[in-house]
N, C-alpha and C. Protein backbone atom coordinates (compact mmCIF):
# COMPACT_ATOMS: atom_id res chain seq x y z
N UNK A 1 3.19 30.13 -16.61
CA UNK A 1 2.44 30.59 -15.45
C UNK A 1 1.55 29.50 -14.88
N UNK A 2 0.71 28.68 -15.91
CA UNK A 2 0.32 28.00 -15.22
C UNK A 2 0.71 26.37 -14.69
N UNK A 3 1.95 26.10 -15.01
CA UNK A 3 2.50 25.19 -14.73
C UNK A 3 3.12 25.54 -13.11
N UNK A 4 3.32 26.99 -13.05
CA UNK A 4 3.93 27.75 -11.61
C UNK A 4 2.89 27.31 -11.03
N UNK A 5 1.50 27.93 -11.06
CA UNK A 5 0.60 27.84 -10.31
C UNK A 5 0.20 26.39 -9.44
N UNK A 6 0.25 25.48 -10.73
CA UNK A 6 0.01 23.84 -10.29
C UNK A 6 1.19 23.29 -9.31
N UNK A 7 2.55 23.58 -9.39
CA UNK A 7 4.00 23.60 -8.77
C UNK A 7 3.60 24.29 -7.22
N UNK A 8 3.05 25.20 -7.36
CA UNK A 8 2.19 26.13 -6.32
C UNK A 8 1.43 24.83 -5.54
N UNK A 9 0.43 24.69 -6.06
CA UNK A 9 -0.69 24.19 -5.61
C UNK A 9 -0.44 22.60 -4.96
N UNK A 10 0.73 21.63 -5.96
CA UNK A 10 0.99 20.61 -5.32
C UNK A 10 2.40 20.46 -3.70
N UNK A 11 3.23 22.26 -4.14
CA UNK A 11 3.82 21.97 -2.70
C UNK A 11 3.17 22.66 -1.70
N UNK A 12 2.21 23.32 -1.57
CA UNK A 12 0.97 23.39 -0.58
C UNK A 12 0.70 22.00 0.07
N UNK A 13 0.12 21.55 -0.96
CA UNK A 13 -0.45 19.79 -0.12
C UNK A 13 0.53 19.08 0.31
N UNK A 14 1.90 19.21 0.22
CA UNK A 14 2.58 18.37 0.94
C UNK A 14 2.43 19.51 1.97
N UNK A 15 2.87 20.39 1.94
CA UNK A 15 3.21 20.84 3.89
C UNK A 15 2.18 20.37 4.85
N UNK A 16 0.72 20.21 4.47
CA UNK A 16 -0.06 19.41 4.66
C UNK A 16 -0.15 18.36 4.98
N UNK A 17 0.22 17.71 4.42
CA UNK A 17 0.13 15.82 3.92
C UNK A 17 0.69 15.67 5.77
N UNK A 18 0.44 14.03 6.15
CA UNK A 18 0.87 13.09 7.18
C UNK A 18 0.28 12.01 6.51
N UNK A 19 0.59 11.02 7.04
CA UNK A 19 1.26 9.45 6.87
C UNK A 19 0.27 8.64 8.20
N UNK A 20 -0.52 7.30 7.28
CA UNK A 20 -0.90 6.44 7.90
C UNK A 20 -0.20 5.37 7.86
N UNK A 21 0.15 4.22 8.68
CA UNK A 21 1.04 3.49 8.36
C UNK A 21 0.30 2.33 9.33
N UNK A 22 0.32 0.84 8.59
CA UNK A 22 0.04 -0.38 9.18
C UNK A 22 1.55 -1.30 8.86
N UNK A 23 2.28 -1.88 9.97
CA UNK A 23 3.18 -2.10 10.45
C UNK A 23 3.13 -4.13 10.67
N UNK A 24 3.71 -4.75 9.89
CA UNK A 24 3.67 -6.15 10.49
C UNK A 24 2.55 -6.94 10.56
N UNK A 25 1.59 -6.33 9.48
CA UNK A 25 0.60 -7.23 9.25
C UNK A 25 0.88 -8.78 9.02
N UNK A 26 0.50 -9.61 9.35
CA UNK A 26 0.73 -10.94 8.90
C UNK A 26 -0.36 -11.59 8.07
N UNK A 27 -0.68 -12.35 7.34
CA UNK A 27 -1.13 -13.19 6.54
C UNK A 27 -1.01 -14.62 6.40
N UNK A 28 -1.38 -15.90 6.20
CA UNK A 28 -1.00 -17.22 5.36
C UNK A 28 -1.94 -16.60 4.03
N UNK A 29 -1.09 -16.70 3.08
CA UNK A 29 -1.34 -16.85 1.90
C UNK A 29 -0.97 -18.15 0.90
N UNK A 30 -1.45 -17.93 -0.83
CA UNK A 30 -0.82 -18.69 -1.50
C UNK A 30 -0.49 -17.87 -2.83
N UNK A 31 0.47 -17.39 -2.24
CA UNK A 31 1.31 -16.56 -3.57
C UNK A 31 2.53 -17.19 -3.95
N UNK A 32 2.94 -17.02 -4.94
CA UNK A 32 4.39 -17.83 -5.43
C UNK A 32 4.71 -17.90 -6.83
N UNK A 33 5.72 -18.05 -7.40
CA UNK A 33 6.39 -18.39 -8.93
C UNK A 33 5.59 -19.78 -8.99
N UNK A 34 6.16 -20.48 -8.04
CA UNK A 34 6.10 -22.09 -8.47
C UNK A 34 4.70 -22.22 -8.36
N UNK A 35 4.46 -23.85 -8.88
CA UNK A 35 3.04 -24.03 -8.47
C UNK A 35 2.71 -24.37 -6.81
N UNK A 36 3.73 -24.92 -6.69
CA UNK A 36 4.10 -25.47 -4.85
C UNK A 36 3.35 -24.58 -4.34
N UNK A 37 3.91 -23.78 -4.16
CA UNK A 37 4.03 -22.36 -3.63
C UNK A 37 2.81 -21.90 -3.17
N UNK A 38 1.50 -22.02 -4.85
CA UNK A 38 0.13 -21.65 -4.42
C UNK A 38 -0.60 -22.83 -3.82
N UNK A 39 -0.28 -24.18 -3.80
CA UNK A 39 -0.89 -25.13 -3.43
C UNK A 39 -0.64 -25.03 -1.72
N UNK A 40 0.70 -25.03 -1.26
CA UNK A 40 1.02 -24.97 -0.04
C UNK A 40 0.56 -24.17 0.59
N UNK A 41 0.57 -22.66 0.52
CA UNK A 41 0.71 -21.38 0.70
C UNK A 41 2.25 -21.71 1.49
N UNK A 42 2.42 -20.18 2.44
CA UNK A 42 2.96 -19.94 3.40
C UNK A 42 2.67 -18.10 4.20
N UNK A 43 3.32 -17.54 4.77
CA UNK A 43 2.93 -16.80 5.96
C UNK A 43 3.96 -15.93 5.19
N UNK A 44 3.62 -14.21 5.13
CA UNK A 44 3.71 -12.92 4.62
C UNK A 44 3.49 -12.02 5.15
N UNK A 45 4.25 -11.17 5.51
CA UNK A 45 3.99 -9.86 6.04
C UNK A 45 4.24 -8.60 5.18
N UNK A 46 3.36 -7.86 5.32
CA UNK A 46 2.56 -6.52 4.75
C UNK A 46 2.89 -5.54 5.72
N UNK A 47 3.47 -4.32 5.49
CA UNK A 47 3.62 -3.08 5.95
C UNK A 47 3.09 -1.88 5.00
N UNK A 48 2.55 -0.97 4.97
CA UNK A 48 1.88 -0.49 4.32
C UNK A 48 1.63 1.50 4.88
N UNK A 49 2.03 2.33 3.82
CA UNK A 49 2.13 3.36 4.33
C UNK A 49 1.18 4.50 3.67
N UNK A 50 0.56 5.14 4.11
CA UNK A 50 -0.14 6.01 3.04
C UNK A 50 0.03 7.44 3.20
N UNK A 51 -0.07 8.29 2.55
CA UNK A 51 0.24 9.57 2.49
C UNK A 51 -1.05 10.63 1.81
N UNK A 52 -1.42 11.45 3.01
CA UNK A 52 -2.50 12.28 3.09
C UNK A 52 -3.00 13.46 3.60
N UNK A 53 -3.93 14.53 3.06
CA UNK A 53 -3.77 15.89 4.15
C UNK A 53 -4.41 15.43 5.41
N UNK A 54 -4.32 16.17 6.23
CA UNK A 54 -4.68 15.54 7.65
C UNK A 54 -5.44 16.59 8.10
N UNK A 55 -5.36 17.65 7.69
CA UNK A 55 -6.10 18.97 8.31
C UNK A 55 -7.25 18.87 8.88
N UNK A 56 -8.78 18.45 8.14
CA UNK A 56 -9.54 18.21 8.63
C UNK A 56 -10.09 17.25 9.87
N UNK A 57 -8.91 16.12 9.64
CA UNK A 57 -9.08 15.00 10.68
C UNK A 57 -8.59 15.81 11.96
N UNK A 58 -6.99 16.40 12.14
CA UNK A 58 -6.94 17.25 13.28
C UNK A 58 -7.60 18.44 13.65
N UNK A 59 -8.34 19.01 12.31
CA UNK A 59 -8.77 20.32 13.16
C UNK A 59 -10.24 19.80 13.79
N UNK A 60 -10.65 18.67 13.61
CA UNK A 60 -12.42 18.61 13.40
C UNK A 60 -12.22 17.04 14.35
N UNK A 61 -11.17 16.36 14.66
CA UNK A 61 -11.39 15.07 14.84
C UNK A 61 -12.57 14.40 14.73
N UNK A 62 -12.62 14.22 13.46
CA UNK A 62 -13.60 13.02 12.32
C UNK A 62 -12.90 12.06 11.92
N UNK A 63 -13.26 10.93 12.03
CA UNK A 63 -12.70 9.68 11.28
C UNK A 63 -12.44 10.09 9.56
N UNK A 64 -13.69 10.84 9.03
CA UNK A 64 -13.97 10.74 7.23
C UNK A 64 -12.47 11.58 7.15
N UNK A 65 -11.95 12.32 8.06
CA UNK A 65 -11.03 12.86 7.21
C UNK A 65 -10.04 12.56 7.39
N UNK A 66 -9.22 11.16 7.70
CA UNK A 66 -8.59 10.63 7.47
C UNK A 66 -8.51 8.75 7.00
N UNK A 67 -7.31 8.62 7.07
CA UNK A 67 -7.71 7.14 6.18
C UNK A 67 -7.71 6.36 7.45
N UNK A 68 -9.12 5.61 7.43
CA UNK A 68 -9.86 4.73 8.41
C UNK A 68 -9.01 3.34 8.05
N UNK A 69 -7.82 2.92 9.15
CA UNK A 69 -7.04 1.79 8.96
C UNK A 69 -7.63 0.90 9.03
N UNK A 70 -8.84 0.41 10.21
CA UNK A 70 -9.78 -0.74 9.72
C UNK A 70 -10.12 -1.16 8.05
N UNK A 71 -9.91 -0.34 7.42
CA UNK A 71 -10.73 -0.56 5.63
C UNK A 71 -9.95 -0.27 5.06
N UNK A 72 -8.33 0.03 5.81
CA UNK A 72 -7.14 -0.50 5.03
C UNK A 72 -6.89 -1.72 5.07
N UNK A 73 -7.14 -2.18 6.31
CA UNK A 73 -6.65 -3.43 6.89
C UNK A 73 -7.65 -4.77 5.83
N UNK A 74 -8.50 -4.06 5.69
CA UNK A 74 -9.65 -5.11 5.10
C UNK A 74 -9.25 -5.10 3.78
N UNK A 75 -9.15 -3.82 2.85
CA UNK A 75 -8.54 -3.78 1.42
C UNK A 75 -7.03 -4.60 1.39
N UNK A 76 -6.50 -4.55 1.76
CA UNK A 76 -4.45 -5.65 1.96
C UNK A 76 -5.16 -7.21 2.27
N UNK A 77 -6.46 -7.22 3.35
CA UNK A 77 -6.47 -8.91 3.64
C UNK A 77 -7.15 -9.43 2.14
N UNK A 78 -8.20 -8.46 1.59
CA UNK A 78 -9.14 -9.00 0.40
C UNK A 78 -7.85 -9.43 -0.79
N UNK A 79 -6.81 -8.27 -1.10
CA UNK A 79 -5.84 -8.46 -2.12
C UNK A 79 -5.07 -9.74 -1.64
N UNK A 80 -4.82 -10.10 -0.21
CA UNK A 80 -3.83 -11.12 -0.17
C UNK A 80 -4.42 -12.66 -0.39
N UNK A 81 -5.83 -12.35 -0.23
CA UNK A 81 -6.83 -13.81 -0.35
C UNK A 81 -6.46 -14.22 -1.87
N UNK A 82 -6.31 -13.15 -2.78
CA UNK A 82 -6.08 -13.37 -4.05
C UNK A 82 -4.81 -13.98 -4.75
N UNK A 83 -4.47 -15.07 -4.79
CA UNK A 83 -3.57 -15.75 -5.62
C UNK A 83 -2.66 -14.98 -6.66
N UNK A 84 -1.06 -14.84 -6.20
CA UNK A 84 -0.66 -13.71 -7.31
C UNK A 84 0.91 -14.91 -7.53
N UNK A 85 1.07 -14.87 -8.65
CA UNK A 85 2.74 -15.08 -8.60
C UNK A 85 4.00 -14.43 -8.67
N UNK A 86 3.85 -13.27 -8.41
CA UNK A 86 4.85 -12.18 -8.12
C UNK A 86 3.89 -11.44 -7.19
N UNK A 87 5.06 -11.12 -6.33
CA UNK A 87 4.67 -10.02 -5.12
C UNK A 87 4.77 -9.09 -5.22
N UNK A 88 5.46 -8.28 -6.76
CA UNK A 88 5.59 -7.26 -7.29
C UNK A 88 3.75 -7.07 -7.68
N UNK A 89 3.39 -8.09 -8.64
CA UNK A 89 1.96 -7.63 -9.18
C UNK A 89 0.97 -7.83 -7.77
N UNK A 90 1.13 -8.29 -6.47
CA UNK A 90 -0.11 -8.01 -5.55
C UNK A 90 0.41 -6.81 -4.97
N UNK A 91 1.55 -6.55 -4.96
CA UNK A 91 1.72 -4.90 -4.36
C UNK A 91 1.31 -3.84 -4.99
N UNK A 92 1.07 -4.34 -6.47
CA UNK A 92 0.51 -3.30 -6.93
C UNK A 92 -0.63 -3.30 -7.21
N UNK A 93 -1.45 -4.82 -7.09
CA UNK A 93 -3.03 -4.80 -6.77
C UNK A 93 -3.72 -3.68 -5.44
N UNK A 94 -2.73 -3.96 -4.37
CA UNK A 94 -2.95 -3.25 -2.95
C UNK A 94 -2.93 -1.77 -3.55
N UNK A 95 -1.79 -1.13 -3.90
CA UNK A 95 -1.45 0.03 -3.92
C UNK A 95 -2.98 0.83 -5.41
N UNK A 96 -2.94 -0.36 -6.30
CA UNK A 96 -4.39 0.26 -7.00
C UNK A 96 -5.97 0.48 -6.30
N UNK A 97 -6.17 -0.90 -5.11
CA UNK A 97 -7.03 -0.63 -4.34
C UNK A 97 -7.02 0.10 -3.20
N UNK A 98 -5.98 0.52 -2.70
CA UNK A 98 -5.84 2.22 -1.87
C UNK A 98 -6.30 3.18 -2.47
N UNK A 99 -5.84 3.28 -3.56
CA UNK A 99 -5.94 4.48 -4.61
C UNK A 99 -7.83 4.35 -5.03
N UNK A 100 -8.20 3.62 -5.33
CA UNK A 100 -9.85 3.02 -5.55
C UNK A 100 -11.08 3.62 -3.89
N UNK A 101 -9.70 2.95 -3.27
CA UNK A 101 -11.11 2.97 -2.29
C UNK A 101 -10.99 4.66 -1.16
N UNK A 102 -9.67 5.40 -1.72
CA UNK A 102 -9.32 6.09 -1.07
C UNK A 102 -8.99 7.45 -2.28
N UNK A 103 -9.60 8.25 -2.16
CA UNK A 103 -9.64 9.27 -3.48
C UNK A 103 -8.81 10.53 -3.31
N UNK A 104 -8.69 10.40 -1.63
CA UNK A 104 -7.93 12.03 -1.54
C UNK A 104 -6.36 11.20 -0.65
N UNK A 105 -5.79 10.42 -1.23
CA UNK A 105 -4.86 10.09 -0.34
C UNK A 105 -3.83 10.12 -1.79
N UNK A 106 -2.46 10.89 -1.65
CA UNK A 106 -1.57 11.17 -2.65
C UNK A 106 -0.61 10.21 -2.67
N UNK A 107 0.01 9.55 -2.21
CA UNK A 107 1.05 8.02 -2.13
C UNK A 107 0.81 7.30 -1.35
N UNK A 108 0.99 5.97 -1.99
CA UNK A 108 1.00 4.74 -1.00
C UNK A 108 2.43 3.97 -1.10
N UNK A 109 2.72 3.26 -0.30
CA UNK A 109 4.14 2.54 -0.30
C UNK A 109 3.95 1.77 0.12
N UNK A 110 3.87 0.33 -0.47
CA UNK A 110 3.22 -1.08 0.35
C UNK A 110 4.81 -2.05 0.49
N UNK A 111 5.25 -2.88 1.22
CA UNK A 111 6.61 -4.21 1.46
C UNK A 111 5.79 -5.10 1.34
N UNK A 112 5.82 -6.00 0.79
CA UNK A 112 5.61 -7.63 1.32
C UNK A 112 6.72 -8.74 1.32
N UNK A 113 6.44 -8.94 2.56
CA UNK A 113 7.77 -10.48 2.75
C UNK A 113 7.41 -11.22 2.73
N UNK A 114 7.88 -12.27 1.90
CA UNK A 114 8.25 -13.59 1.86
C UNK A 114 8.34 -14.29 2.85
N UNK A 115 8.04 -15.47 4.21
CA UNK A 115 8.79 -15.84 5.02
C UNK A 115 9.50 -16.82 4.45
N UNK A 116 10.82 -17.48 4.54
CA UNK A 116 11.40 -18.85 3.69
C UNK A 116 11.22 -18.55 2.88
N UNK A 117 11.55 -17.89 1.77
CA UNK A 117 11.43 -18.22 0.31
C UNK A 117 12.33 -19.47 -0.52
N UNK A 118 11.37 -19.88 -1.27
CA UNK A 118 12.09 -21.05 -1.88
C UNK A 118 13.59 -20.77 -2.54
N UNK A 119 14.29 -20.64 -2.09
CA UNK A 119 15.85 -20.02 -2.80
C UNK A 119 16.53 -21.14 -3.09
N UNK A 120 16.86 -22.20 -2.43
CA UNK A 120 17.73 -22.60 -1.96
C UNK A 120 18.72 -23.03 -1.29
N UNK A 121 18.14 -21.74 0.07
CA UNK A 121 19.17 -21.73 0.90
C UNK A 121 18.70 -21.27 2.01
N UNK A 122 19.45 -20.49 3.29
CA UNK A 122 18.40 -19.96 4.39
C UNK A 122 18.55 -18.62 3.69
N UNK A 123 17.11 -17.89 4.35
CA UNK A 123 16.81 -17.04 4.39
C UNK A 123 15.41 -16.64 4.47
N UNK A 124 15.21 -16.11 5.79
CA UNK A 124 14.27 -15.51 6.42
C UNK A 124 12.88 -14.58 6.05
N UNK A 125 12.94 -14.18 5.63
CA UNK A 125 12.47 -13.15 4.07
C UNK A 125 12.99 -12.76 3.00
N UNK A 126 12.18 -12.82 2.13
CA UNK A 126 12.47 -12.19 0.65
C UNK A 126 11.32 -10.97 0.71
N UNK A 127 12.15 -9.41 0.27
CA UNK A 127 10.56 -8.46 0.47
C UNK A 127 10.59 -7.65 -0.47
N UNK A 128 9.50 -6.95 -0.91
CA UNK A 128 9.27 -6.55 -2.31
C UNK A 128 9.03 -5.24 -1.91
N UNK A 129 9.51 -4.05 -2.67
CA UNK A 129 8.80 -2.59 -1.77
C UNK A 129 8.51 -1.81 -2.90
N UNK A 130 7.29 -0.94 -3.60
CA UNK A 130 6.78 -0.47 -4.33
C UNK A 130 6.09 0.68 -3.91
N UNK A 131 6.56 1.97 -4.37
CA UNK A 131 6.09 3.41 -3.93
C UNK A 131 5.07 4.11 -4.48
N UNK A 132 4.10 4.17 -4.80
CA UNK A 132 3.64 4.67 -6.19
C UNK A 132 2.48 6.30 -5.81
N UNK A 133 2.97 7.27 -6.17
CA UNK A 133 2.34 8.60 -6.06
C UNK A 133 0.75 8.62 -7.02
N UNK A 134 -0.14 9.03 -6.62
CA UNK A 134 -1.40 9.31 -7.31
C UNK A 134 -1.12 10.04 -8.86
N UNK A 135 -1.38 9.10 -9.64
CA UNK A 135 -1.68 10.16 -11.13
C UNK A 135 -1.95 11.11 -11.08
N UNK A 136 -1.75 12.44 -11.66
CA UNK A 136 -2.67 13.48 -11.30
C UNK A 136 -3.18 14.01 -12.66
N UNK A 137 -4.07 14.54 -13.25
CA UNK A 137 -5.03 14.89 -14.15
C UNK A 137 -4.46 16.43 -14.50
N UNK A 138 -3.75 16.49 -15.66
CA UNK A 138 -3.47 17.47 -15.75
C UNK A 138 -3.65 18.25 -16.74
N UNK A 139 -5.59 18.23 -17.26
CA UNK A 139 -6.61 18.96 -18.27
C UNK A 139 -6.86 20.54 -17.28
């Protein structure tokens, strides 16, 4: 019964839920495997999606009740200032500081591309995409 109830309670909040989304952010960073890589930098783009109830923001139009993209935009530039060598572990720096600075927002889904990646060969981007749903507490 009470596993129904919680099953209850979390497909409620999706019929709810809408989606913030920042689109083609750009960056110069210095992320990379190699050492090159962080010494040089090069230029990265960030797309970034979040998932949240929206109710209050549309019924009340208030900023607090939805996710204020300015202080998304600022949380993705602070993580990208940060030196990572996989774009797997800064996507998931981003996606932990959504979750930090944002308490009622249930998934985030962050890309980051590569421009040129060192391969070998051409190619335009290399991009990393990581989905990750809010833990939920289930005492």
């Amino acid at each position: 019964m009470v596993i129904e109830v919680k099953q209850a309670i979390s497909l409620m909040k999706l019929i709810n839920m809408g989606s913030v989304s920042l689109e083609g952010l750009e960056f110069f960073a210095y992320h990379g495997y190699y050492d090159e890589e962080q010494k040089v930098g090069n230029k990265y783009a960030v797309d970034i999606t979040v998932n949240t109830d929206f109710d209050l923001a549309a019924e009340k139009d208030i900023l607090s009740g939805t996710v204020n993209y300015e202080v998304l935009y600022k949380i993705i530039s602070l993580e990208m200032s940060k030196p990572a060598r996989m774009l797997e572990h800064l996507g998931k720096r981003i996606i932990q500081s959504a979750f930090d600075n944002f308490p009622f927002i249930n998934s985030v889904e962050v890309s980051i591309s590569k421009f040129n990646p060192p391969i070998g060969g051409v190619c335009q981007r290399a991009r990393v995409s990581l989905k990750e749903l809010r833990p939920h507490d289930d005492k």
